[in-house]
Protein backbone atom coordinates (compact mmCIF):
# COMPACT_ATOMS: atom_id res chain seq x y z
CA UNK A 1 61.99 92.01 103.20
CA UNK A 2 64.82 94.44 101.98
CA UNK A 3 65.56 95.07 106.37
CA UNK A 4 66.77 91.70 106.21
CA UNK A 5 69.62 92.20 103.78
CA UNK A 6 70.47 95.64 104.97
CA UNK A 7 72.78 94.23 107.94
CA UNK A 8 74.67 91.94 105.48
CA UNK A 9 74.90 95.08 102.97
CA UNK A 10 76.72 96.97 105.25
CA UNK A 11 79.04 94.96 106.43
CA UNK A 12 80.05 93.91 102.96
CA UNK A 13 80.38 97.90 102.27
CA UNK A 14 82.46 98.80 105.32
CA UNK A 15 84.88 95.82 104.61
CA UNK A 16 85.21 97.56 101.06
CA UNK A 17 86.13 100.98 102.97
CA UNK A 18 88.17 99.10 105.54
CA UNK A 19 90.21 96.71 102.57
CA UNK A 20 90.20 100.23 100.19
CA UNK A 21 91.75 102.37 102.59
CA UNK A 22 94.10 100.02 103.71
CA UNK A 23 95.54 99.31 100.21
CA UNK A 24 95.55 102.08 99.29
CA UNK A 25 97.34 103.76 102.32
CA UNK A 26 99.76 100.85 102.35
CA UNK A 27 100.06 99.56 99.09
CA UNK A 28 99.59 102.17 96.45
CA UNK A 29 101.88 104.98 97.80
CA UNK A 30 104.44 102.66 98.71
CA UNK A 31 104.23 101.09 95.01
CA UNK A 32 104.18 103.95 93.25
CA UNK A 33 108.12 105.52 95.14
CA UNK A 34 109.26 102.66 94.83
CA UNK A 35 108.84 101.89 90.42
CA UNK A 36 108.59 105.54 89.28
CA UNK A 37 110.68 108.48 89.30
CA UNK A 38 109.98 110.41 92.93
CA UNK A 39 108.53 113.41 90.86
CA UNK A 40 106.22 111.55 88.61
CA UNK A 41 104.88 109.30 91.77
CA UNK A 42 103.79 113.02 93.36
CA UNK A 43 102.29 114.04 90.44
CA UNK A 44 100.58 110.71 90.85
CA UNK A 45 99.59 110.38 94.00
CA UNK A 46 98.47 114.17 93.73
CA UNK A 47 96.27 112.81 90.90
CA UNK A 48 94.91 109.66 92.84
CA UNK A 49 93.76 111.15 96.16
CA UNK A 50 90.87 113.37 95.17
CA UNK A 51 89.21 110.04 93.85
CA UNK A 52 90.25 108.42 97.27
CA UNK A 53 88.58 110.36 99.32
CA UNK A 54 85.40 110.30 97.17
CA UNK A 55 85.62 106.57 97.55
CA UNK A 56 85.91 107.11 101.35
CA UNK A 57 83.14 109.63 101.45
CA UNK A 58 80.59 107.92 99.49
CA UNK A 59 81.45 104.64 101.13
CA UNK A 60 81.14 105.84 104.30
CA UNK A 61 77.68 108.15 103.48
CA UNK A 62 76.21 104.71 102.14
CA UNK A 63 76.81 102.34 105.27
CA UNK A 64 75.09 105.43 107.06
CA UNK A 65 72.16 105.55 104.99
CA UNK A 66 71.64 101.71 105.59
CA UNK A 67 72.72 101.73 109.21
CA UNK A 68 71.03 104.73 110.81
CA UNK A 69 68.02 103.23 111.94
CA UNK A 70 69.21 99.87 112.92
CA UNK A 71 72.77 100.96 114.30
CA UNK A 72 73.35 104.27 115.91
CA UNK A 73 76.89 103.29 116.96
CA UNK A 74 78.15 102.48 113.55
CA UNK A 75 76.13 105.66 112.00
CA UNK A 76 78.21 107.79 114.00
CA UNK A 77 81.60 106.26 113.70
CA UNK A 78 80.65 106.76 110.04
CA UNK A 79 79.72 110.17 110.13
CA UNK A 80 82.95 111.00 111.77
CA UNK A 81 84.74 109.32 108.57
CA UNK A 82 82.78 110.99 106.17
CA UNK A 83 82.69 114.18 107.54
CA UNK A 84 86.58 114.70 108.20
CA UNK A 85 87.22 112.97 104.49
CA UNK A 86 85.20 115.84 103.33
CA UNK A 87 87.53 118.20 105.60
CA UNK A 88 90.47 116.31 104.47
CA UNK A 89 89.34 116.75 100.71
CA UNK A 90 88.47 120.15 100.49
CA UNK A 91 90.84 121.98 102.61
CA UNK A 92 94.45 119.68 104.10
CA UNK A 93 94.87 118.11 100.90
CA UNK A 94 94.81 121.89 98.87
CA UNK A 95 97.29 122.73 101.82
CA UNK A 96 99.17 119.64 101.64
CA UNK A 97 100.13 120.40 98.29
CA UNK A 98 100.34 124.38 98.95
CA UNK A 99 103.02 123.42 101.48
CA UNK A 100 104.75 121.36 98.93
CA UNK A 101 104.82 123.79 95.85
CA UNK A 102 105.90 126.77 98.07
CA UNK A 103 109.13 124.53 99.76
CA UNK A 104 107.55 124.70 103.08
CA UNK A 105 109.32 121.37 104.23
CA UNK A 106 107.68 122.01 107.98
CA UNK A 107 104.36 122.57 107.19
CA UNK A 108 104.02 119.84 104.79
CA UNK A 109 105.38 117.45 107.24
CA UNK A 110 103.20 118.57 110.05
CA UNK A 111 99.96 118.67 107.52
CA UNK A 112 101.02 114.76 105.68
CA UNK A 113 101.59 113.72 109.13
CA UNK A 114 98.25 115.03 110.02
CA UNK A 115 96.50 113.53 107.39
CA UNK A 116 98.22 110.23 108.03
CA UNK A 117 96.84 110.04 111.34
CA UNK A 118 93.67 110.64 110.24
CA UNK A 119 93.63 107.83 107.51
CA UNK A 120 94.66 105.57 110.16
CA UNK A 121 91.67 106.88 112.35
CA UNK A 122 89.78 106.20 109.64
CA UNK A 123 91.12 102.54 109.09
CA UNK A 124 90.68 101.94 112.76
CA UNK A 125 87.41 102.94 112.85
CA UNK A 126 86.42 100.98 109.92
CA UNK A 127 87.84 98.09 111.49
CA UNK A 128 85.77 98.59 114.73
CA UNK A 129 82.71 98.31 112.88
CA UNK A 130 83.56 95.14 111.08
CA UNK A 131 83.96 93.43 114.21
CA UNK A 132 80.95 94.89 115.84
CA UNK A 133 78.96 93.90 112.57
CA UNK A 134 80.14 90.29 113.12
CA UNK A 135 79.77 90.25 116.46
């Protein structure tokens, strides 16, 4: 009985990752440079990613628990999401901000612009899903 909701369940959860990233990514940084002081909206966003990417990473470890034996191709586009949020988590966001307390203007560009890319991996991915769910 429960196999029957399972399909619906996941699509609803991926098109929470897909809308969460995407507001996030777009929205909240934007919001936050734009109405507070550029210091306070790093100390901000410095505060808010952690929590990010542990909505990203549970997110994406639940639509794999309820798609790996009905969907193989959305498992693994999901692994690949949680799996380099973990990376992105535990070791470019400690360098991100390394980069940025030490003045190391090049590195910190290369390593945001890094992990903007891979948001927008992750977005896109997402995406593909939804319309293979629907599909």
């Amino acid at each position: 009985m429960i196999g029957v909701y399972l399909p619906t369940a996941t699509l609803l959860l991926v098109a929470l990752l897909f809308g969460g990233m995407f507001l996030f990514s777009v929205a909240f940084a934007a919001f936050l440079f734009r109405y507070l002081p550029q210091h306070d909206a790093r100390m901000l966003i410095r505060k808010a990613f952690p929590p990010f990417y542990l909505f990203v990473i549970i997110s994406s470890g639940l639509v794999i628990a309820l798609s790996w034996t009905s969907d193989l191709f959305s498992t693994a586009l999901m692994a690949f999401v949680m799996f380099t949020a973990v990376a992105a988590r535990q070791l470019l966001m400690p360098a991100i901000n390394h980069a940025t307390d030490m003045a190391l203007r090049k590195r910190f560009v290369w390593l945001h612009g890094l992990s903007v890319v891979l948001t927008l991996i992750h977005i896109f991915l997402s995406g593909m899903i939804l319309v293979h769910l629907v599909q």
